[in-house]
C-alpha atoms as a PDB file:
ATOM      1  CA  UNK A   1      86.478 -40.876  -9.736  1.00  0.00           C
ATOM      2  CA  UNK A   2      83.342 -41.461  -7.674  1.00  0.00           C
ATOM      3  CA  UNK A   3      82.914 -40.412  -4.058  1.00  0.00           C
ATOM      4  CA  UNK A   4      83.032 -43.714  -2.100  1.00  0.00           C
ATOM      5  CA  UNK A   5      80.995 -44.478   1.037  1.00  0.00           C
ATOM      6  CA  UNK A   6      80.820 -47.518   3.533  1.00  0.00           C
ATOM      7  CA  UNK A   7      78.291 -50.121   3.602  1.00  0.00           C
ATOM      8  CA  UNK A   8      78.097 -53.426   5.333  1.00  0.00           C
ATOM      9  CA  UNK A   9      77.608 -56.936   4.564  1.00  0.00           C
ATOM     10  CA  UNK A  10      74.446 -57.273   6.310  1.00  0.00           C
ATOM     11  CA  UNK A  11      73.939 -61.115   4.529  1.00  0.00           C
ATOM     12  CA  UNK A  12      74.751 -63.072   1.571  1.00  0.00           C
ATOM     13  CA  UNK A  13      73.197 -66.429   0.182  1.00  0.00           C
ATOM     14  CA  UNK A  14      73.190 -68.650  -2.733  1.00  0.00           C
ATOM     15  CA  UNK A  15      70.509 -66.972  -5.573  1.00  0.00           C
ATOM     16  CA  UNK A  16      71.045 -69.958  -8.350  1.00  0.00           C
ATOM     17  CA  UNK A  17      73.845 -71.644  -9.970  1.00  0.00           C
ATOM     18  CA  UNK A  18      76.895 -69.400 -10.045  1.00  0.00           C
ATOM     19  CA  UNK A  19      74.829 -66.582  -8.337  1.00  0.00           C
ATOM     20  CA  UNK A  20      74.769 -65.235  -5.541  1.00  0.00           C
ATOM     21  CA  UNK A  21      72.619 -62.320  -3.250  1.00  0.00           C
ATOM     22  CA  UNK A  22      74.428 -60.176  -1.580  1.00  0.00           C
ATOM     23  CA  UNK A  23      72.674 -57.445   0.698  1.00  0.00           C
ATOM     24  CA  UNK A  24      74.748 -53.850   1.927  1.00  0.00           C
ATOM     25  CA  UNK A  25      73.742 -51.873   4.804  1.00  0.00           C
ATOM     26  CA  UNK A  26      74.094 -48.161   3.487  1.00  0.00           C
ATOM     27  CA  UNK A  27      72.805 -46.282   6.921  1.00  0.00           C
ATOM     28  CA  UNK A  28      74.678 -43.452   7.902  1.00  0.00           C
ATOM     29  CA  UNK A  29      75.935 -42.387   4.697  1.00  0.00           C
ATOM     30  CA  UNK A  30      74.519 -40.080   2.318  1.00  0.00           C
ATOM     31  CA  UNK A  31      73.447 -42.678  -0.015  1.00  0.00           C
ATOM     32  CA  UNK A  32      70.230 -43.503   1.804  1.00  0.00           C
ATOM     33  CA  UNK A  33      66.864 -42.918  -0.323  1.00  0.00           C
ATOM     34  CA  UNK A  34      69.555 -41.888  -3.271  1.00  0.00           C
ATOM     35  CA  UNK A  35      67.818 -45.112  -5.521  1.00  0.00           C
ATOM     36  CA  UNK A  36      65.791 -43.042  -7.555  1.00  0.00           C
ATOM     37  CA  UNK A  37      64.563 -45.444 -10.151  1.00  0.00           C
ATOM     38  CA  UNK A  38      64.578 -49.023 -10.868  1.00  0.00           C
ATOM     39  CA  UNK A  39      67.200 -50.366 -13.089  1.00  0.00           C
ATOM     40  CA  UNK A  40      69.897 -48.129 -11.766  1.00  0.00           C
ATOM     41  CA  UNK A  41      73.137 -49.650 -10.744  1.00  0.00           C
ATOM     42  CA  UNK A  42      76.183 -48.792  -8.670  1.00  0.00           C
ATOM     43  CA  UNK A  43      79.791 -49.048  -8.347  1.00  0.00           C
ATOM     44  CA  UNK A  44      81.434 -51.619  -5.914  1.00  0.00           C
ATOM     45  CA  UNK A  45      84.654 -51.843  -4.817  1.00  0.00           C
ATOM     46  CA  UNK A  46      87.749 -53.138  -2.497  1.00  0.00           C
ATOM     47  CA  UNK A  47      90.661 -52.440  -1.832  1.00  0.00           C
ATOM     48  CA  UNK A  48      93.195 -53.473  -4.107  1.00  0.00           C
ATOM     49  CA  UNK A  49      90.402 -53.903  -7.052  1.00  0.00           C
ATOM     50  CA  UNK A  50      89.390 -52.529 -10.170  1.00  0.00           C
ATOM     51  CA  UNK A  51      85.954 -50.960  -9.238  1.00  0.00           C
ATOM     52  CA  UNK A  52      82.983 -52.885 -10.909  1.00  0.00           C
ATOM     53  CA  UNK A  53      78.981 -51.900 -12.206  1.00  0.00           C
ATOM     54  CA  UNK A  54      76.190 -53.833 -10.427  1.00  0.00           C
ATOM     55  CA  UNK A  55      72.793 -53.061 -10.874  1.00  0.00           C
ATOM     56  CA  UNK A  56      70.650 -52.391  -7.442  1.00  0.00           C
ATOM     57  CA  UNK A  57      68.185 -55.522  -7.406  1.00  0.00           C
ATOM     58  CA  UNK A  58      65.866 -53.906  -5.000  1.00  0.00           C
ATOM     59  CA  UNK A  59      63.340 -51.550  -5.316  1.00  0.00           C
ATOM     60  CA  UNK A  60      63.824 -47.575  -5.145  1.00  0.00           C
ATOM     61  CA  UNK A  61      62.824 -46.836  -1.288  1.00  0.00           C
ATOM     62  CA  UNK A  62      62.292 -42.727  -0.325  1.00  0.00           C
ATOM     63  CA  UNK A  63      64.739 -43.569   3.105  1.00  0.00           C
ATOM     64  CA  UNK A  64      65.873 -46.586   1.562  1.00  0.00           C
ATOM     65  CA  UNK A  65      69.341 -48.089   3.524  1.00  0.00           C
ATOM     66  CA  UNK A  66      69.746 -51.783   2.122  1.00  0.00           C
ATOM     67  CA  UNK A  67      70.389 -52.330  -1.546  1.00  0.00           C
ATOM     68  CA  UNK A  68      70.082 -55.685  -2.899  1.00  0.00           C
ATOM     69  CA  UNK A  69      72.486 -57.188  -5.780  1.00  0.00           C
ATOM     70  CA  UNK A  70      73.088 -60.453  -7.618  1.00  0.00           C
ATOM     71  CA  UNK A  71      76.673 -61.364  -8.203  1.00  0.00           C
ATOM     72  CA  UNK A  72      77.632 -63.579 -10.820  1.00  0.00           C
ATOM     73  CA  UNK A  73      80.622 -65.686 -10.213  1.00  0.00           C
ATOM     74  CA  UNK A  74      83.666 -66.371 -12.226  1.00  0.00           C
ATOM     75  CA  UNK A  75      85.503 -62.341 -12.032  1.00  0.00           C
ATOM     76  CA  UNK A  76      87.578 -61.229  -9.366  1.00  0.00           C
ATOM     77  CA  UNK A  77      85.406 -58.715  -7.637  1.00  0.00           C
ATOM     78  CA  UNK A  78      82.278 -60.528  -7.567  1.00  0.00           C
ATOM     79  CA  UNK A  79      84.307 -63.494  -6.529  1.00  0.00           C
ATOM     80  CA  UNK A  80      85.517 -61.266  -3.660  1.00  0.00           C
ATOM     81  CA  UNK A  81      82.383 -60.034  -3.240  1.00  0.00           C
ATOM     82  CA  UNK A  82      80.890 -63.134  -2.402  1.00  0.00           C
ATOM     83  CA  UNK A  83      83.584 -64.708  -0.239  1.00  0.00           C
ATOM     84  CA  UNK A  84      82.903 -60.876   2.204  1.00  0.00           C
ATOM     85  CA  UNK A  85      81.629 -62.434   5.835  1.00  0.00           C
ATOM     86  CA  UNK A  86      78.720 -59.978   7.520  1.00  0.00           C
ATOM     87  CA  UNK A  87      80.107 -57.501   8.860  1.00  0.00           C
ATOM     88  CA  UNK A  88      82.472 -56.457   5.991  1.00  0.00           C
ATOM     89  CA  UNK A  89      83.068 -53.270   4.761  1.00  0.00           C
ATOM     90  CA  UNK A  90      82.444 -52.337   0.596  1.00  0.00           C
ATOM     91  CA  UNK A  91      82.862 -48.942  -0.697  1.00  0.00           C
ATOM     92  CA  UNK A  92      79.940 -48.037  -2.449  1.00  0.00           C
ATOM     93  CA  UNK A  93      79.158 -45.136  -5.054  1.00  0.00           C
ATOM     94  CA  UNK A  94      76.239 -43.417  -5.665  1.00  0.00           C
ATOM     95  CA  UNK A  95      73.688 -44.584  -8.320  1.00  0.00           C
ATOM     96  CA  UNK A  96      74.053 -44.253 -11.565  1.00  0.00           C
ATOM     97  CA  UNK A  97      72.187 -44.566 -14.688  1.00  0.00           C
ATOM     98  CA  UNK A  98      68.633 -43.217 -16.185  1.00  0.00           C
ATOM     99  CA  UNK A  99      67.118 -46.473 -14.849  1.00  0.00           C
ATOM    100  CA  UNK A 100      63.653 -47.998 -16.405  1.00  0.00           C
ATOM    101  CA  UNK A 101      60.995 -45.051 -16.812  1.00  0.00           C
ATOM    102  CA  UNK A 102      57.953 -46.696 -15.585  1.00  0.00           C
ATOM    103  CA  UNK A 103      56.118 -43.370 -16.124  1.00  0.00           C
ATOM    104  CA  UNK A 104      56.292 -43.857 -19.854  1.00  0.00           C
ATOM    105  CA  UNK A 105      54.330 -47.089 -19.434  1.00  0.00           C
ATOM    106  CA  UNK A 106      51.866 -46.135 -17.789  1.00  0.00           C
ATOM    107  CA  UNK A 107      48.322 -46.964 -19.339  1.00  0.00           C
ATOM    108  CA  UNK A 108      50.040 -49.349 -21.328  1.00  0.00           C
ATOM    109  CA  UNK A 109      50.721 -53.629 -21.598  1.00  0.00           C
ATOM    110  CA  UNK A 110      54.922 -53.723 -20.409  1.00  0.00           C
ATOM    111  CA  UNK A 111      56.616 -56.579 -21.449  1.00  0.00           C
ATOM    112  CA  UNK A 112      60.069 -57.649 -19.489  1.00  0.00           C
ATOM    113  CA  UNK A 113      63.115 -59.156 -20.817  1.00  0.00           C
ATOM    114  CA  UNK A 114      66.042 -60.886 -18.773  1.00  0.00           C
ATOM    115  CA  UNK A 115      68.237 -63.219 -19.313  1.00  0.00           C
ATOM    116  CA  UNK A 116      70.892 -64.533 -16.226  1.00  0.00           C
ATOM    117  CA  UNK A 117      71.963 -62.120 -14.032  1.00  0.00           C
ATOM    118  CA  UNK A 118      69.951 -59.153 -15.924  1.00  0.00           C
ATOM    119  CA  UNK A 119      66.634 -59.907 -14.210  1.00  0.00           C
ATOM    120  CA  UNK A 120      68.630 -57.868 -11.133  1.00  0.00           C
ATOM    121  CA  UNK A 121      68.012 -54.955 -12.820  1.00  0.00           C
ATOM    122  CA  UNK A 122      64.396 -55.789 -13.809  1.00  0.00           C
ATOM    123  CA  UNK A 123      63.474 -57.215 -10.702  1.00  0.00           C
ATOM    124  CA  UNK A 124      62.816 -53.519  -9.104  1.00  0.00           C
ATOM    125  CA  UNK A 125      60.937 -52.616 -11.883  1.00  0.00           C
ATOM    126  CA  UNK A 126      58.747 -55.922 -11.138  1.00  0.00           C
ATOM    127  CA  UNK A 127      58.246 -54.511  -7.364  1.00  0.00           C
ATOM    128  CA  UNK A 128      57.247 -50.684  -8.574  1.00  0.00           C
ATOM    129  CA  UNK A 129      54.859 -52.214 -10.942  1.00  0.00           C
ATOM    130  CA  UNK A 130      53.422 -54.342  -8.173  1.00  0.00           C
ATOM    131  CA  UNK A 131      53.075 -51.612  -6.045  1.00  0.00           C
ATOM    132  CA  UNK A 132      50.713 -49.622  -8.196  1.00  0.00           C
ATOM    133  CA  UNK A 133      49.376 -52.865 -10.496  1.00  0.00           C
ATOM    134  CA  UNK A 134      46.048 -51.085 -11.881  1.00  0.00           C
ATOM    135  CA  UNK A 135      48.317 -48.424 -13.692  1.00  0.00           C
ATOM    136  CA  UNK A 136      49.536 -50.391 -15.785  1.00  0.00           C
ATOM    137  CA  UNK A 137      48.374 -53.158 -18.781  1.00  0.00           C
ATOM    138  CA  UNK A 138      48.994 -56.595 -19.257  1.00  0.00           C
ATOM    139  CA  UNK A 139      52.655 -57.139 -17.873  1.00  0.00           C
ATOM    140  CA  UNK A 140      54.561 -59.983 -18.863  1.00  0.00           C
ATOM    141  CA  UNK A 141      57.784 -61.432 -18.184  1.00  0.00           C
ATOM    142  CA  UNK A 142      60.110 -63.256 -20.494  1.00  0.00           C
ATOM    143  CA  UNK A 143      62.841 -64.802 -18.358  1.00  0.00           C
ATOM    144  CA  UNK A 144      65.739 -66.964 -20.222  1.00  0.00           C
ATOM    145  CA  UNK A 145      68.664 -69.210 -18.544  1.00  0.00           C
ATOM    146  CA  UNK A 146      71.265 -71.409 -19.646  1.00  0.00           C
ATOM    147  CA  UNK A 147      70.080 -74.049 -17.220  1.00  0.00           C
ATOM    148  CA  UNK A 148      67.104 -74.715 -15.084  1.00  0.00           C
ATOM    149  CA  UNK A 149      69.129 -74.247 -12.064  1.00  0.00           C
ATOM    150  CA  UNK A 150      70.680 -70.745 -13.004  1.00  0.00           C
ATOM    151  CA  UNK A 151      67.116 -69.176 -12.588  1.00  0.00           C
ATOM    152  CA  UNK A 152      67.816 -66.655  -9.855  1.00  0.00           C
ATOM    153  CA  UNK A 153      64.756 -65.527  -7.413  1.00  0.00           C
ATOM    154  CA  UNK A 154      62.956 -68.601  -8.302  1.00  0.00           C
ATOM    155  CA  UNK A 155      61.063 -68.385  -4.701  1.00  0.00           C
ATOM    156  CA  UNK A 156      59.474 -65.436  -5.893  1.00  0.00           C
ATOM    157  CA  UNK A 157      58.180 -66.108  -9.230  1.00  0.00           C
ATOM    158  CA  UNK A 158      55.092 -67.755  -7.772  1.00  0.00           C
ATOM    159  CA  UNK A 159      53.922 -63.903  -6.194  1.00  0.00           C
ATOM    160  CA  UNK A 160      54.762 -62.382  -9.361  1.00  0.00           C
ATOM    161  CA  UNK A 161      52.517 -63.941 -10.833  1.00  0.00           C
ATOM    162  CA  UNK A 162      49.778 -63.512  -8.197  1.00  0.00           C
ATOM    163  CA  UNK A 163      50.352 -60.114  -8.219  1.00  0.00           C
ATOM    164  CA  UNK A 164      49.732 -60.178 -11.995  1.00  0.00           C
ATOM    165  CA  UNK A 165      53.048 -60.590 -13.419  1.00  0.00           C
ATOM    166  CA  UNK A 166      53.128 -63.535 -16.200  1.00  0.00           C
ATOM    167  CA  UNK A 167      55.939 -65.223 -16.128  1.00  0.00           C
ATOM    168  CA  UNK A 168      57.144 -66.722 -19.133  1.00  0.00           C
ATOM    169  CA  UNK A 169      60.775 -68.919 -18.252  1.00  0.00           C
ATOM    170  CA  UNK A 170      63.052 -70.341 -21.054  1.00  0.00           C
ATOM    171  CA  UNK A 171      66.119 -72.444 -21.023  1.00  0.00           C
ATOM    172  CA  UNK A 172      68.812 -72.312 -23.839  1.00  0.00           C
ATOM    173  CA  UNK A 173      70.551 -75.190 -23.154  1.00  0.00           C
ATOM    174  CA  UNK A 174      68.917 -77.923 -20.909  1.00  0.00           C
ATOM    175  CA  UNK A 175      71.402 -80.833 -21.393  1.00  0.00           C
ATOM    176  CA  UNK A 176      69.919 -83.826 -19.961  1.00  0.00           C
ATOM    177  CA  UNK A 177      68.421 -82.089 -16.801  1.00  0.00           C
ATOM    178  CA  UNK A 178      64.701 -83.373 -17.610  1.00  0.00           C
ATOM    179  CA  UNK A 179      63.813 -79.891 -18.365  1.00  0.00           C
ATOM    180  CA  UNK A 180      59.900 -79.653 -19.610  1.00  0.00           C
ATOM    181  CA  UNK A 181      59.315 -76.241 -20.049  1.00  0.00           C
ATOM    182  CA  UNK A 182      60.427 -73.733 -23.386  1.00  0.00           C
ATOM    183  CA  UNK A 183      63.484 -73.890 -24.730  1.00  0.00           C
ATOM    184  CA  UNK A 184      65.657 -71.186 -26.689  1.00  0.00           C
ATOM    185  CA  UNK A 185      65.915 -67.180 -26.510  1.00  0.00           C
ATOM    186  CA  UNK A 186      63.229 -65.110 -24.881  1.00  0.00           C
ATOM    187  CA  UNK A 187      62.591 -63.315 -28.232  1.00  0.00           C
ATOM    188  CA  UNK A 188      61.612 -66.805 -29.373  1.00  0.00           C
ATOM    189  CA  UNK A 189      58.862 -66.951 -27.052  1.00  0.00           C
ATOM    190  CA  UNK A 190      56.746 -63.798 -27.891  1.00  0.00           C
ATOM    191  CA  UNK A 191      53.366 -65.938 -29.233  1.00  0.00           C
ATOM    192  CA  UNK A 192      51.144 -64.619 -30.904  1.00  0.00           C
ATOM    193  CA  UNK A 193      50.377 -61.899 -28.850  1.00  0.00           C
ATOM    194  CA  UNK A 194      49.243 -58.196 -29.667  1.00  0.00           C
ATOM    195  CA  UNK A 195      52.699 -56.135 -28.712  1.00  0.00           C
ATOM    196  CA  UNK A 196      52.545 -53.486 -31.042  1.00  0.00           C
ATOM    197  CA  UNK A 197      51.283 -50.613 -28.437  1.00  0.00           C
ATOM    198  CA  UNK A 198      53.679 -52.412 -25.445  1.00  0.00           C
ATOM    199  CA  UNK A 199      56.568 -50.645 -23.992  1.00  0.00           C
ATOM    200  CA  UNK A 200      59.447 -53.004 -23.215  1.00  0.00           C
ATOM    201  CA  UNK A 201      62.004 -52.860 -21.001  1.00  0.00           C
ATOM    202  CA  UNK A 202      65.133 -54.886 -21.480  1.00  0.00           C
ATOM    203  CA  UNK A 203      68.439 -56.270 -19.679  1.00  0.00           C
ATOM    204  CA  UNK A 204      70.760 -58.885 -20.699  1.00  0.00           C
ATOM    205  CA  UNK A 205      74.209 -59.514 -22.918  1.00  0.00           C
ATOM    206  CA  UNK A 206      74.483 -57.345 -25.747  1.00  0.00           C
ATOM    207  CA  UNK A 207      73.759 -60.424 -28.597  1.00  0.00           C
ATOM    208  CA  UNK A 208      70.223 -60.850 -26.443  1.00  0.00           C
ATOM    209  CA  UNK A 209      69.236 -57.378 -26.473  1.00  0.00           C
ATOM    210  CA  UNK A 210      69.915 -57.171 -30.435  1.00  0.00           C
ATOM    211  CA  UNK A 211      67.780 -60.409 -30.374  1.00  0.00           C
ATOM    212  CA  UNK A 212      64.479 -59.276 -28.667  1.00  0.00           C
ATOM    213  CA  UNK A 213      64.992 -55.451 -29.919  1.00  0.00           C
ATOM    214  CA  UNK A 214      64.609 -57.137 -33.563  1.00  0.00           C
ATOM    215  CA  UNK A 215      61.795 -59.136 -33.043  1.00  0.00           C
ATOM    216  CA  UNK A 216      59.800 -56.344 -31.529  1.00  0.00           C
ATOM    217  CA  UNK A 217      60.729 -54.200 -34.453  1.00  0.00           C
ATOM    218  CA  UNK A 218      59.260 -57.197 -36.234  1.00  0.00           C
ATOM    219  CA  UNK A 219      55.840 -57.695 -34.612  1.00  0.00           C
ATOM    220  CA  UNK A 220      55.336 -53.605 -34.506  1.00  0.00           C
ATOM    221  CA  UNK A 221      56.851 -51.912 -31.584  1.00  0.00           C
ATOM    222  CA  UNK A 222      58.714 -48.808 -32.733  1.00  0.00           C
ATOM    223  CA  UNK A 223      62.485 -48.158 -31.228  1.00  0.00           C
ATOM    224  CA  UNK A 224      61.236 -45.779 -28.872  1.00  0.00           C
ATOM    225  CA  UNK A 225      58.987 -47.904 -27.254  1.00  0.00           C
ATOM    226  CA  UNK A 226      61.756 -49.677 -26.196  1.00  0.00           C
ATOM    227  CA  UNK A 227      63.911 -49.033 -23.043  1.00  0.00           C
ATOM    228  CA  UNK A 228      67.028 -50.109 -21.374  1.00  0.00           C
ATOM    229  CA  UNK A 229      68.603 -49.001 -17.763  1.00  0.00           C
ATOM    230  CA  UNK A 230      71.710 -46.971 -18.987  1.00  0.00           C
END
């Protein structure tokens, strides 16, 4: 069993259909600056539930006391979760996980996949490569959702891509929402680009992951090249 530890409600808001951000004031515990690298997640829990793995959707601080995560509705906990007021009270393990090692992509093009609630765990990595931009190659991101409203972070895609992030956004199934953009699975959407030398990191539903891992294999990049947060 993990050690638990408090943290806080400190907000919680609507992220995109059947998502929602939830924030958690960790001060005062001996979690603080314990986010070592992006992609790692966490166990949440309250009382009278079954513990459950969320991924921290903000980036690794050194004194870091506010962790960021995206809840997707329709499961007990995150249900719960959701329905907290500020000022609640969450236990809280420590992270867990390898994360994304940035420091094998350095000096090279990094191409992102996410699809739903996964860009949480790639959104950190998004922030560290921001941080240090001109270490890195050509980064890309391939971002898929069922619908055009179930995009989460949508406010923020614009400084992505001013900070030199290319954002590439798919929907698999549009319906009759007067969707414009690409349709269909991230892999789908790799171009004709050179990707052979990339490193890619990846987070989504199991079926997805197969999906891009096999078309990189296809256009050249070798398994190792290829990284996921657990």
């Amino acid at each position: 069993m993990p050690d638990w530890h408090p943290a806080i409600v400190t907000s919680r808001a609507p992220a995109a259909d059947g998502l929602t951000d939830l924030v958690l004031d960790i001060q005062g515990t001996p979690l603080v600056g314990t986010h070592a690298h992006p992609g790692q997640y966490v166990r949440l829990c309250l009382p009278g539930m079954e513990a459950g793995l969320f991924a921290i959707a903000s980036p690794p601080e050194p004194r870091g006391a506010r962790w960021e995560f995206l809840l997707k509705d329709g499961s007990p906990l995150p249900d719960a979760l959701i329905r907290l007021p500020p000022g609640a009270q969450v236990n809280v393990s420590a992270p867990e996980g390898k994360g994304f090692p940035l420091e094998r992509a350095r000096g090279h093009d990094v191409l992102l996949f996410a699809t739903g609630s996964g860009i949480s765990a790639i959104r950190p990595v998004i922030a560290s490569i921001r941080r240090e931009r001109e270490a890195f190659g050509r980064v890309k991101l391939y971002f898929g959702a069922r619908t055009p409203g179930a995009f989460a972070y949508q406010g923020e895609l614009h400084s992505w891509e001013e900070g030199g992030i290319q954002v590439v956004r798919t929907v698999s199934q549009p319906g009759v929402s007067g969707w414009l953009g690409l349709t269909g699975y991230v892999q789908a959407h790799l171009g004709e680009d050179t990707v052979g030398d990339s490193r890619a990191f990846v987070c989504g539903q199991s079926r997805m992951v197969q999906g891009v891992m096999d078309a990189l294999k296809d256009r050249g990049v070798p398994r190792e090249h290829i990284f996921f947060n657990y």
